[in-house]
Protein backbone atom coordinates (compact mmCIF):
# COMPACT_ATOMS: atom_id res chain seq x y z
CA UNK A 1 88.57 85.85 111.33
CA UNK A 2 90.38 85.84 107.85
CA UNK A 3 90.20 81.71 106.63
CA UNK A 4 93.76 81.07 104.82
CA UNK A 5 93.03 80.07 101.39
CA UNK A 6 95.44 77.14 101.91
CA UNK A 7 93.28 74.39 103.25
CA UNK A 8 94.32 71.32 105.25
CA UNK A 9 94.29 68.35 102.97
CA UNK A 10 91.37 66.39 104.99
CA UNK A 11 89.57 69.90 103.71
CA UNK A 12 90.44 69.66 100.32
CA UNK A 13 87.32 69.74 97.85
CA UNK A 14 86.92 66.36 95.66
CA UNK A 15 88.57 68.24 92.93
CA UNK A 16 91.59 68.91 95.44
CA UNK A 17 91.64 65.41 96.31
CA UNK A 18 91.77 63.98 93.10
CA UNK A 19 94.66 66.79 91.72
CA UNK A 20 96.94 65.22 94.93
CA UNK A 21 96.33 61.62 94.00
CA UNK A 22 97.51 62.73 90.51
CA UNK A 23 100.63 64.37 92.30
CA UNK A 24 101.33 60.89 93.95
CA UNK A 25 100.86 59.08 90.92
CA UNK A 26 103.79 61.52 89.24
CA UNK A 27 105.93 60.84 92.31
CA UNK A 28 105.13 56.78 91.63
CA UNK A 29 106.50 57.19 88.14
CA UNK A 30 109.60 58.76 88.77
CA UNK A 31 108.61 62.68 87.89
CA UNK A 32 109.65 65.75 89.88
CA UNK A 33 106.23 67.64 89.78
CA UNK A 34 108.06 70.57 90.97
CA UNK A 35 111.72 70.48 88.88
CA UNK A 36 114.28 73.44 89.66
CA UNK A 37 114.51 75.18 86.19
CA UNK A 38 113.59 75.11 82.26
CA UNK A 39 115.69 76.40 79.54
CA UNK A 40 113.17 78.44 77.47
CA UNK A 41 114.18 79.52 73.83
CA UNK A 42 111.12 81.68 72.91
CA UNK A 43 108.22 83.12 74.45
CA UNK A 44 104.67 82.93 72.89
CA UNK A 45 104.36 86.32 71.36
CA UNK A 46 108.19 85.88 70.34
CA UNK A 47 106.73 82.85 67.99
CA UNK A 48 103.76 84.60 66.84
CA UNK A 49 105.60 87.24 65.39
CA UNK A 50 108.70 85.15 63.89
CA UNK A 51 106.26 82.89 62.36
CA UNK A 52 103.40 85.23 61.29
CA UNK A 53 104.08 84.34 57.91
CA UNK A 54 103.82 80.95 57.67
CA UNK A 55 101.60 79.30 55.40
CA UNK A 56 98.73 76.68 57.09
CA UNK A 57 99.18 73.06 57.06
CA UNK A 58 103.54 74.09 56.62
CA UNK A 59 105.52 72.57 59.16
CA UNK A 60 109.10 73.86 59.94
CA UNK A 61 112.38 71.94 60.79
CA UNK A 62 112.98 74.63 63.51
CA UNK A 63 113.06 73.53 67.32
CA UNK A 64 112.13 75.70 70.04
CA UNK A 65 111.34 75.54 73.92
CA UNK A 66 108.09 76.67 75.19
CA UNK A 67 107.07 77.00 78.90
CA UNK A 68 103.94 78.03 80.46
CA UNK A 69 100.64 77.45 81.93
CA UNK A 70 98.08 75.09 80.81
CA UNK A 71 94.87 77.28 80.08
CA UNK A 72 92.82 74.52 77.54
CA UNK A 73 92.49 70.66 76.38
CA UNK A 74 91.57 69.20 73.88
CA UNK A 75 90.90 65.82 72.56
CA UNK A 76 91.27 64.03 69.02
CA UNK A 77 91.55 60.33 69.38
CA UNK A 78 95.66 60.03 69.54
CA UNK A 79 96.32 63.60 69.22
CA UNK A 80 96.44 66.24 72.33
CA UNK A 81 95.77 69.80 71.76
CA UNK A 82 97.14 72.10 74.77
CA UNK A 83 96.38 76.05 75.02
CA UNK A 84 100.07 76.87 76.74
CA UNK A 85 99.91 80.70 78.36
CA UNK A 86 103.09 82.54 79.12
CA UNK A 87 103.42 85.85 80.19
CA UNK A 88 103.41 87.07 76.56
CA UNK A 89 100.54 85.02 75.14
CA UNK A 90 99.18 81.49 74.28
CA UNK A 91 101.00 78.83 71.79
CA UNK A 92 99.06 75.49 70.90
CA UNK A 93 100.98 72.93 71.56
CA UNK A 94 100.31 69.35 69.37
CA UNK A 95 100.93 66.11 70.52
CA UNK A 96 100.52 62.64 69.62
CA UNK A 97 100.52 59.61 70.69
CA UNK A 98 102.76 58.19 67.19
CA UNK A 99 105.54 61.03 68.24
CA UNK A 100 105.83 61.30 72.36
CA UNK A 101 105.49 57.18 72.73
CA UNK A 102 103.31 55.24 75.15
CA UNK A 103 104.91 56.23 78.74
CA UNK A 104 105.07 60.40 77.86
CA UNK A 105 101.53 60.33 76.18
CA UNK A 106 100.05 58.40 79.14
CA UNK A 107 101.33 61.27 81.79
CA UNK A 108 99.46 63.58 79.80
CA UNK A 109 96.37 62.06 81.47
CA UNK A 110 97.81 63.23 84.75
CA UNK A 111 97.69 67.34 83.78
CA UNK A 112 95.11 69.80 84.72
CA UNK A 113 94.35 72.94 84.09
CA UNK A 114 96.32 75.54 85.70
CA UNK A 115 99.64 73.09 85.46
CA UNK A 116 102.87 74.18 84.13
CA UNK A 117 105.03 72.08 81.74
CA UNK A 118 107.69 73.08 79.32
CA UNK A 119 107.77 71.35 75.92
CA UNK A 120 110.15 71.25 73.07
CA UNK A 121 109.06 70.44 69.56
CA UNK A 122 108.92 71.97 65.77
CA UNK A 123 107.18 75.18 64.69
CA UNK A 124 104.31 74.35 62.57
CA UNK A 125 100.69 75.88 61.21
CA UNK A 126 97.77 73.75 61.54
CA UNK A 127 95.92 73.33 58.34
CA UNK A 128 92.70 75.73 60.18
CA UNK A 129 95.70 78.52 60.98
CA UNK A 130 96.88 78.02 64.63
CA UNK A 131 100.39 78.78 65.57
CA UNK A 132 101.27 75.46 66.95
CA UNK A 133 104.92 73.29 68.69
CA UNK A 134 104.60 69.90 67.34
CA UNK A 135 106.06 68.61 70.71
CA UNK A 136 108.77 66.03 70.70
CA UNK A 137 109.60 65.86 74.78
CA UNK A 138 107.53 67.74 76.78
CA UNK A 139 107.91 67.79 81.49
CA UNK A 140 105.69 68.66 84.22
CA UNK A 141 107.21 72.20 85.69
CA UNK A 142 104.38 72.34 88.48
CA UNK A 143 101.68 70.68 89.36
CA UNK A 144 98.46 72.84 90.14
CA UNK A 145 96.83 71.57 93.34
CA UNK A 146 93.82 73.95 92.89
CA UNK A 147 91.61 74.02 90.40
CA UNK A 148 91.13 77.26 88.45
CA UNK A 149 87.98 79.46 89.19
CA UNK A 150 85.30 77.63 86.99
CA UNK A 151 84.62 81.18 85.45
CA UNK A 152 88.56 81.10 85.02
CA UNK A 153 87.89 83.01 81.60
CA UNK A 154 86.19 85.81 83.42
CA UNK A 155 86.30 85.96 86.64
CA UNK A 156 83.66 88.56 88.01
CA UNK A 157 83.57 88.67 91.45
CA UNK A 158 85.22 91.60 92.63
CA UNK A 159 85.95 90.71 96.19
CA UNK A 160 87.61 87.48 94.80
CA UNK A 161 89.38 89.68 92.37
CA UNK A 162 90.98 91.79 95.01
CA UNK A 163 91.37 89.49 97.62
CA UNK A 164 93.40 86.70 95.27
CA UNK A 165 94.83 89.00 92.73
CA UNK A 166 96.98 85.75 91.27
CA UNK A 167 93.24 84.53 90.55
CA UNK A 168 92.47 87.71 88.43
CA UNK A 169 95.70 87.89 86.35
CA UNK A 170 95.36 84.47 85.22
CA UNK A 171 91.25 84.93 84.49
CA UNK A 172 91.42 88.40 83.51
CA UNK A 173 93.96 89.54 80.67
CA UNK A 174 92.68 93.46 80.84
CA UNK A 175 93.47 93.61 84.54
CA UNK A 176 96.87 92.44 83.45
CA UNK A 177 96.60 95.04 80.93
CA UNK A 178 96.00 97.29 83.77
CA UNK A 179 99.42 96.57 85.48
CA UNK A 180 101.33 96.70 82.64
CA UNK A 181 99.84 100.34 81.77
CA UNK A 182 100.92 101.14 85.31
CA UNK A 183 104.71 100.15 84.66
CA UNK A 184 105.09 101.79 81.66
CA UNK A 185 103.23 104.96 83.58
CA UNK A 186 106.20 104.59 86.26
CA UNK A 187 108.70 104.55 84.15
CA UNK A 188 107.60 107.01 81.57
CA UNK A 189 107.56 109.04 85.40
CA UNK A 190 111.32 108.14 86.24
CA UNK A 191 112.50 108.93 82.28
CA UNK A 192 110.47 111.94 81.38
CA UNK A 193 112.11 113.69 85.29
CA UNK A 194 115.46 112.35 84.68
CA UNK A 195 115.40 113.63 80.99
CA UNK A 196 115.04 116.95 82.33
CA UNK A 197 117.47 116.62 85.03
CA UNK A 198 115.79 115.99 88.10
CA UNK A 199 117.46 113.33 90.88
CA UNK A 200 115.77 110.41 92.10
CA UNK A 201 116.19 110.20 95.96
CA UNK A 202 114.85 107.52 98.99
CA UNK A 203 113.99 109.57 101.76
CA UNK A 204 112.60 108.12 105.77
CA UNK A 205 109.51 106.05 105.17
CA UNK A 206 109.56 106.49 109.64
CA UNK A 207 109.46 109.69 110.44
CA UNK A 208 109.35 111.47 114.31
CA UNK A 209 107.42 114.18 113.05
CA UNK A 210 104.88 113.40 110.29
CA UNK A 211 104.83 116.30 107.66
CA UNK A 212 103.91 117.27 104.29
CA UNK A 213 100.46 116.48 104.26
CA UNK A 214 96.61 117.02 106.49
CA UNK A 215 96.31 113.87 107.45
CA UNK A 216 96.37 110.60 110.61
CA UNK A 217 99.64 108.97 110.40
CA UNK A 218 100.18 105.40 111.22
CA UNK A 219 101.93 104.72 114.65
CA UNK A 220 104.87 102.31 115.70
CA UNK A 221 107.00 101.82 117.76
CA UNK A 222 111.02 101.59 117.34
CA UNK A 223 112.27 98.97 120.41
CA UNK A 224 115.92 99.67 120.32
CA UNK A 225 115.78 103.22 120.68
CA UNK A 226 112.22 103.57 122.74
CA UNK A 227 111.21 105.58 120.33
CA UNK A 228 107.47 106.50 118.89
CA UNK A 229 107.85 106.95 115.11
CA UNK A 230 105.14 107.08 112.22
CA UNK A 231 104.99 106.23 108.83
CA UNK A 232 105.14 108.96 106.23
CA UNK A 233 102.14 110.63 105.03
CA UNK A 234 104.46 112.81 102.40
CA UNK A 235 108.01 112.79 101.58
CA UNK A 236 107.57 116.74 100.79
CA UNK A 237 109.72 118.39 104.10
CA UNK A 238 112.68 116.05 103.54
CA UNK A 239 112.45 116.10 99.83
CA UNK A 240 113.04 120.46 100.45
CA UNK A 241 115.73 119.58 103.24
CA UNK A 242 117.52 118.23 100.23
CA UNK A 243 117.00 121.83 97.90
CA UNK A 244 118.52 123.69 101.26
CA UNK A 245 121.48 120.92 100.72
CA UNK A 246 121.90 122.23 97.31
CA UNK A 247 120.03 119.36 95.26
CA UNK A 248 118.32 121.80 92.95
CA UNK A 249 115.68 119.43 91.20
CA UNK A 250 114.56 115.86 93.04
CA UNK A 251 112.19 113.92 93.33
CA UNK A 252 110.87 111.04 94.61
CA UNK A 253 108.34 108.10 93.50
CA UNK A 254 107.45 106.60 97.11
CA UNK A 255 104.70 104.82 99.21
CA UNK A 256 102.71 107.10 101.64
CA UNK A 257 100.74 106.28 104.24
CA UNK A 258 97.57 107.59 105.82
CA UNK A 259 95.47 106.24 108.35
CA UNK A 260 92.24 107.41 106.91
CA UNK A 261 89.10 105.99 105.46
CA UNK A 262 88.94 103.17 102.17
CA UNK A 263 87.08 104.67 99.13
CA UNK A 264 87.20 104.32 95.40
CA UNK A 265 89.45 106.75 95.59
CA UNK A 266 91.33 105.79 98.77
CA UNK A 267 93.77 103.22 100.20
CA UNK A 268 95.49 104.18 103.37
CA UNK A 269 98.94 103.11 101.45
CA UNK A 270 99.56 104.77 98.18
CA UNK A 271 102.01 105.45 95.02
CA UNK A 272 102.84 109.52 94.87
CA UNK A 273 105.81 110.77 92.25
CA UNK A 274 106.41 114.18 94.46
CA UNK A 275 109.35 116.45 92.99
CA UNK A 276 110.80 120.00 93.83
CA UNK A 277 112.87 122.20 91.44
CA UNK A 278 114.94 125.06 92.25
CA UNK A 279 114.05 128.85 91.59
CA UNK A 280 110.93 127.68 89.65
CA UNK A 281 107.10 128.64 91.11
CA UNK A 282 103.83 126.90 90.46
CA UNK A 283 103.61 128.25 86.87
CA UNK A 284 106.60 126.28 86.01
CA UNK A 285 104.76 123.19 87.67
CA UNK A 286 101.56 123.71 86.00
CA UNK A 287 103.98 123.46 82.49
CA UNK A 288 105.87 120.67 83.77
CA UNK A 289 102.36 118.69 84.66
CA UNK A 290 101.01 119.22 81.21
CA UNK A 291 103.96 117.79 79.72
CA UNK A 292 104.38 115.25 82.22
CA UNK A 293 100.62 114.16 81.71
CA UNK A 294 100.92 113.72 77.81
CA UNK A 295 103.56 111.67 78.17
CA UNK A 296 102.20 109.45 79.91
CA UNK A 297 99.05 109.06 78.08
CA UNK A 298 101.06 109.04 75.03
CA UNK A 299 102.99 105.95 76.32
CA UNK A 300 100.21 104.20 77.77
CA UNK A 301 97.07 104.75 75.29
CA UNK A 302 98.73 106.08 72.42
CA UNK A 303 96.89 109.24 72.66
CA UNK A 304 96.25 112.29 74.94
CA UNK A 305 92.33 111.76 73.70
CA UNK A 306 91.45 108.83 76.46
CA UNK A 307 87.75 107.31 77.44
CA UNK A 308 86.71 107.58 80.37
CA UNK A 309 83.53 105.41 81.69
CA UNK A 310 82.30 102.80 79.63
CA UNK A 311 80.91 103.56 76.59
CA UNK A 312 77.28 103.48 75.52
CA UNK A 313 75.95 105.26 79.20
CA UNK A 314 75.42 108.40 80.02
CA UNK A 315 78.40 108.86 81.89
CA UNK A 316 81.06 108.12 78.86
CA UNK A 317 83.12 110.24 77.27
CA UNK A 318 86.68 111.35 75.83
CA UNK A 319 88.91 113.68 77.98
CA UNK A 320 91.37 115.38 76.32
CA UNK A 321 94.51 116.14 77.78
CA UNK A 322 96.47 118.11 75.10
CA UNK A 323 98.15 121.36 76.35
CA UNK A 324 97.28 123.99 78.12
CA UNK A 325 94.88 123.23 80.39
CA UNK A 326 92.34 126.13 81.91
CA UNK A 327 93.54 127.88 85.00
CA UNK A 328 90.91 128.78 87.06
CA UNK A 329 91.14 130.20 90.76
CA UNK A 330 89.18 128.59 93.36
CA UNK A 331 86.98 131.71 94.07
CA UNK A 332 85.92 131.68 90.39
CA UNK A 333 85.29 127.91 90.14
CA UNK A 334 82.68 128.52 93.32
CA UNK A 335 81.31 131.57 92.21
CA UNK A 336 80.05 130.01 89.03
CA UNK A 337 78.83 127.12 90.61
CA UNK A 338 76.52 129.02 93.10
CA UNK A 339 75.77 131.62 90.72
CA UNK A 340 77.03 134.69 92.35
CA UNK A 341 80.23 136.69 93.02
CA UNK A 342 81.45 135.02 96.18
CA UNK A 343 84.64 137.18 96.27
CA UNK A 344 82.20 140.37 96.64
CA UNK A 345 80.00 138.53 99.42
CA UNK A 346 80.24 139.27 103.27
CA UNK A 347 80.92 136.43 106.04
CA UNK A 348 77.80 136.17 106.57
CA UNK A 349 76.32 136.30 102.97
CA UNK A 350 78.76 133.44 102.07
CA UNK A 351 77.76 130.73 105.45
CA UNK A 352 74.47 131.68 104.29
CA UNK A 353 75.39 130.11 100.72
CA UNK A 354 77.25 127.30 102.30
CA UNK A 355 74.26 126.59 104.46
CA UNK A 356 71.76 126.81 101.24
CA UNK A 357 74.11 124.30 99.59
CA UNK A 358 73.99 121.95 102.77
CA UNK A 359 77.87 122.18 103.23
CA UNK A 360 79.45 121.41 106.78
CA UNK A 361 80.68 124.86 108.12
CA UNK A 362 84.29 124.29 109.40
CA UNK A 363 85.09 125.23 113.58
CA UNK A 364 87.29 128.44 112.54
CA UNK A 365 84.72 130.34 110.14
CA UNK A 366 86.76 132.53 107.40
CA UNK A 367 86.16 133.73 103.75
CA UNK A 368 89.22 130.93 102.60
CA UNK A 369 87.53 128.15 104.92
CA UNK A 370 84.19 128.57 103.87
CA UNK A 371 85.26 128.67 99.98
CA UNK A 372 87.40 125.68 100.41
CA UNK A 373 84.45 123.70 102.14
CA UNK A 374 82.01 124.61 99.72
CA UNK A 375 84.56 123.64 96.31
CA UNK A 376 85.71 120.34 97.81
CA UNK A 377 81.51 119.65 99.05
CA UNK A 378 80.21 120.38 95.78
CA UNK A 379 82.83 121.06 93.21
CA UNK A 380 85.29 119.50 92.58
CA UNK A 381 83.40 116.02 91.45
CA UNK A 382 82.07 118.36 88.45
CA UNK A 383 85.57 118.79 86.88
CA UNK A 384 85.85 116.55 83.81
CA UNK A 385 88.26 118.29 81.38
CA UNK A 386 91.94 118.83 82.71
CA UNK A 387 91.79 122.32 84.91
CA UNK A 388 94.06 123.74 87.15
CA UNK A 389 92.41 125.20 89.75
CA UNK A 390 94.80 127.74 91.39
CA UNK A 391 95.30 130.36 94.21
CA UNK A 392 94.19 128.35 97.01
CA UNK A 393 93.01 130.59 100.46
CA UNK A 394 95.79 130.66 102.76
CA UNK A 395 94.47 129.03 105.63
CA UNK A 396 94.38 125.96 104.07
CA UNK A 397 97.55 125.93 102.54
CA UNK A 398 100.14 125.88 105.42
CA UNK A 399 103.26 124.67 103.28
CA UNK A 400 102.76 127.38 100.41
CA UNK A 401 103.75 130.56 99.07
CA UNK A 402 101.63 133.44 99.54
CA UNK A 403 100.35 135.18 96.69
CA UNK A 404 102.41 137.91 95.32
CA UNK A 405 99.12 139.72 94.40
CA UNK A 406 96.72 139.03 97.19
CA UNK A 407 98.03 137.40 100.80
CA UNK A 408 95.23 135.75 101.75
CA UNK A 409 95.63 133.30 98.95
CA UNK A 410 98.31 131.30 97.96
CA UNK A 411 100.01 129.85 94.70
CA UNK A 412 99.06 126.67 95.08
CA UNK A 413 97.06 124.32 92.45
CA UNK A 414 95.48 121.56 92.25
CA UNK A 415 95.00 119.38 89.12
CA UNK A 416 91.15 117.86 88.48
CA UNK A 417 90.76 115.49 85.93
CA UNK A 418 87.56 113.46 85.46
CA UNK A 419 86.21 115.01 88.36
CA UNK A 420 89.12 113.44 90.75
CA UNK A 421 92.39 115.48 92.21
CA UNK A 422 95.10 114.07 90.72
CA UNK A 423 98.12 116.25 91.80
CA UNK A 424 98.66 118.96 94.31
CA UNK A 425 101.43 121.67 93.67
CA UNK A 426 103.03 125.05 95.13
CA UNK A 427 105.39 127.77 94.98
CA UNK A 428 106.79 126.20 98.11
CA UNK A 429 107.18 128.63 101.51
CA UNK A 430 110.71 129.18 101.85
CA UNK A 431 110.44 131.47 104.36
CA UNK A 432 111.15 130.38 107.88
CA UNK A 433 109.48 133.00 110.04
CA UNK A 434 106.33 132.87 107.84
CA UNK A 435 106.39 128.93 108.23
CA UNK A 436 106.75 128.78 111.75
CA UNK A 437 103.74 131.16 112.15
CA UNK A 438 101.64 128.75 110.08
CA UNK A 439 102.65 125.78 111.92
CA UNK A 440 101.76 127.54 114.54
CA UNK A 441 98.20 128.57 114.01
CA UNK A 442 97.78 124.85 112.73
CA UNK A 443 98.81 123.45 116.20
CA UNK A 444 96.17 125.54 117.47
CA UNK A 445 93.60 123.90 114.93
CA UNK A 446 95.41 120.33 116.26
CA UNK A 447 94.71 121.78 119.75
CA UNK A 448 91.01 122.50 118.97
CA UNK A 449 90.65 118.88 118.02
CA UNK A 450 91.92 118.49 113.99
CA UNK A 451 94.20 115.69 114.18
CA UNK A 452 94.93 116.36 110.79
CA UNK A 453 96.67 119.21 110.90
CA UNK A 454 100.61 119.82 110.26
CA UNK A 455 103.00 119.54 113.19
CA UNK A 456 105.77 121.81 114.09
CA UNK A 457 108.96 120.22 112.48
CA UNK A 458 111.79 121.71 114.29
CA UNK A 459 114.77 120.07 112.10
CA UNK A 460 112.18 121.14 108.95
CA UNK A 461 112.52 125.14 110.68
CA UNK A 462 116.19 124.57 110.96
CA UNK A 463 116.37 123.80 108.14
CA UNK A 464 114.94 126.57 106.44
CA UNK A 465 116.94 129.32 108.52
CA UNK A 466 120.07 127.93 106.46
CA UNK A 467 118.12 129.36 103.14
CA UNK A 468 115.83 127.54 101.23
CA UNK A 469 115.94 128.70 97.17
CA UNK A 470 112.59 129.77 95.52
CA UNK A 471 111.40 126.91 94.78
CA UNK A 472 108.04 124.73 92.50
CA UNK A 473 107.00 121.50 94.36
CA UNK A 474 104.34 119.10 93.20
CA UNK A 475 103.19 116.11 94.37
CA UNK A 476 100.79 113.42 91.79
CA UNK A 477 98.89 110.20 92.41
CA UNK A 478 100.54 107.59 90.48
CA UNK A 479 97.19 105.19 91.27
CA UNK A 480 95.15 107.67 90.57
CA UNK A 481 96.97 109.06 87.27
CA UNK A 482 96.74 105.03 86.41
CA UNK A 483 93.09 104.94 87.27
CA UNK A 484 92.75 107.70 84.96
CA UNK A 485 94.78 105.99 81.62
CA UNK A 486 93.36 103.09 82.53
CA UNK A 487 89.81 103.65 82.56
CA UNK A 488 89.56 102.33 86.01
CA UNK A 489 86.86 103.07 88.54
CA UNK A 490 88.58 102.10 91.73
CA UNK A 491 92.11 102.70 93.37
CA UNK A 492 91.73 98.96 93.67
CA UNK A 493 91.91 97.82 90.00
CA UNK A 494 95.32 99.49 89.93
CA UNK A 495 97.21 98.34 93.03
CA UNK A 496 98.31 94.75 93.06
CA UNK A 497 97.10 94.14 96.39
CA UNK A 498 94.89 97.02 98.01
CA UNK A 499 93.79 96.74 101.87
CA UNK A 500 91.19 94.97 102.46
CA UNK A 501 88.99 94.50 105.59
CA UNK A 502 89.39 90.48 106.50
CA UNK A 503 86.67 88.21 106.02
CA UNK A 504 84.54 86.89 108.76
């Protein structure tokens, strides 16, 4: 079973033990380890850049208010050198012995590392260049009863880096880097729509009828009403109920939810930005993702030129993801890979490729299924540079519009970025008798035993029989867009808190 990290105090390491005497010794003296509130004046980084000019060895007049953690100690007969870390950055703070007096310089020998404390002093340059607050008055904020990781400056260990994420952001600036890249991704998400027009919307995290998406729901159960619901695995069908209401563009940035396996590119719950405009198709979308995509590496790297991998191996390189991207159709991207024509080949010719190229041949064997198996088996991990690969076989695209060229394929995309799908986009189905029959003929798939597959949405049918526009929909992974700027090689470096399987 999962062991809380919070120990019972006849548990408590010697380290533990001796950080609690400390506490009582505060309480002894008359100090509130664990005071309401600090007024702060500047943050680190604030004084680093007010005071980047000053001169070493100057000392101001000016008085400020620092606050933060305690992340380094040092010792100089009566002087005290403290590293203080806020969420900006680290100011040294300098006291002595001559300036606090006997009672405030003795607490000092009651900190650790990890503490909090806020100090007030002057702004001064130490003679070897370090920003420092000659403190004046300085008071514990809270007392750390836990000792930092002794690697707190680099804390490796992935499973302790997941598992106590707090851990990580104090050991680890670049995974706080990481987070900070993903709100500026989120919001560059939420200006660059908005800026064009498009709605932001909440729509049923519990659903009756799961939708949107091929994939296992999560379960529960609503008490008051007796009522079996499941958490989303898309917001897409509601998100169009809204574009038959006469919101032309909205969109959503939500929390999904499948009950599927945990990979490096999987957590069963999950950031999408999904969005649906009015009397556009999927070439407007593949425009609108381009854009989309270099704003966002724009605002989080500077550049649409990113790395990817870490340089010096084999595997590094720059991606560039300046406009346009290649389009390439899903026959083409399999026919190059094995070599041959596949569009020209027989049923039989092409399960005989499949089987050469040890794919899994699906229940229902078709020309669409058997193209579909073989790209998502073997390639779609080979697609580094941005591509849109485009006019997706029918069968496997129950929620799109068919081709206007060829209707066994439909004009849907995908986008594949550093050999990873990182959006999924369609000129969306608006027409009801067509949608019905696909539902349909994927209830027979359910029926044969693919719990995946789409369920009939009645409401989502009604729906549709009031008129639903021509429409573009597209749905992208914000974790996986952040993996992406980020350099990441796991969903799990860029969610705060992914699932985990408990310890033992």
């Amino acid at each position: 079973m999962e062991q809380s990290p919070a120990l019972e105090l006849n548990e408590r390491t010697e380290q533990e033990a001796i950080r609690l005497k400390k506490l009582e010794e505060l309480k002894e003296c008359g100090v509130d380890p664990y005071p309401y509130r600090f007024d702060r004046s500047h943050l680190a980084s604030d004084l680093q850049e007010q005071y980047k000019e000053l001169a070493n060895g100057v000392e101001t007049t000016d008085v400020v208010r620092v606050a933060g953690r305690l992340m380094g100690r040092r010792e100089s007969g009566k002087l005290t050198f403290i590293d203080l870390v806020d969420g900006s950055g680290k100011v040294q703070l300098f006291l002595s012995l001559d300036k606090l007096g006997d009672k405030s310089y003795e607490l000092l020998s009651l900190l650790d590392l990890g503490d909090f404390l806020g100090a007030e002093g002057t702004v001064r340059r130490t003679k070897r260049g370090e920003l420092s607050v000659a403190v004046s008055e300085w008071t514990f904020l809270s007392k750390a009863l836990r000792p930092l990781p002794e690697k707190w400056h680099g804390l490796s260990d992935m499973e302790t880096r997941y598992r106590q994420r707090y851990l990580d952001l104090i050991a680890n600036p670049e995974s706080k880097k990481v987070f900070l890249i993903r709100s500026r991704v989120v919001k560059t998400i939420r200006n660059f729509l908005e800026n064009l027009g498009y709605m932001e919307v909440e729509t049923p995290m519990l659903q009756m009828v799961p939708g949107g998406a091929a994939a296992r729901p999560f379960n529960t159960h609503h008490n008051a009403l007796d009522l079996d619901l499941h958490l989303r695995i898309s917001p897409e069908l509601f998100l169009k109920r809204l574009v038959v209401g006469g919101f032309e563009r909205v969109y959503e940035i939500n929390r999904s939810f499948r009950n599927e396996g945990i990979s490096t590119r999987h957590n069963p719950e999950f950031t999408m930005v999904e969005l649906y405009q009015a009397y556009a198709d999927y070439g407007d979308m593949m425009k609108l993702a381009e854009d989309l995509f270099e704003a966002c590496a724009l605002e989080a790297c500077g550049t649409t030129r990113i790395p990817f991998g870490e340089e010096g191996t084999p595997d590094y390189r720059v991606l560039d993801l300046t406009a346009p991207w290649p389009r390439v159709t899903m026959e083409e991207a399999v026919s190059k890979f094995v070599e041959e024509d596949t569009s020209k080949m027989s049923l039989s010719e092409l399960t005989k490729v499949a089987e050469k190229f040890e794919v899994p041949l699906p229940k229902e064997i078709t020309h669409g299924r058997l193209i579909n198996e073989i790209f998502e088996a073997k390639v779609d991990s080979t697609l580094f540079e941005p591509v849109f690969i485009i006019d997706y076989p029918v069968e496997v695209s129950p929620l799109a519009k068919k081709h206007r060229d060829n209707p066994l394929l439909t004009e849907r995309f995908e986008i594949f970025v550093a050999g990873r799908e990182l959006g999924n986009a369609f000129s969306e189905l608006n027409d009801p008798i067509d949608q019905r029959g696909r539902f349909e003929s994927q209830l027979t798939e359910r029926e044969q035993g693919n719990d995946e597959a789409h369920r009939i949405d009645e409401d989502y049918l009604c729906s549709m029989e009031y008129g639903l526009p021509p429409t573009g929909g597209m749905g992208i992974g914000v974790d996986r867009l952040v993996m992406l700027l980020a350099n990441m090689p796991s969903i799990r470096d860029v969610i705060l808190f992914p699932l985990l399987r408990p310890r033992e």
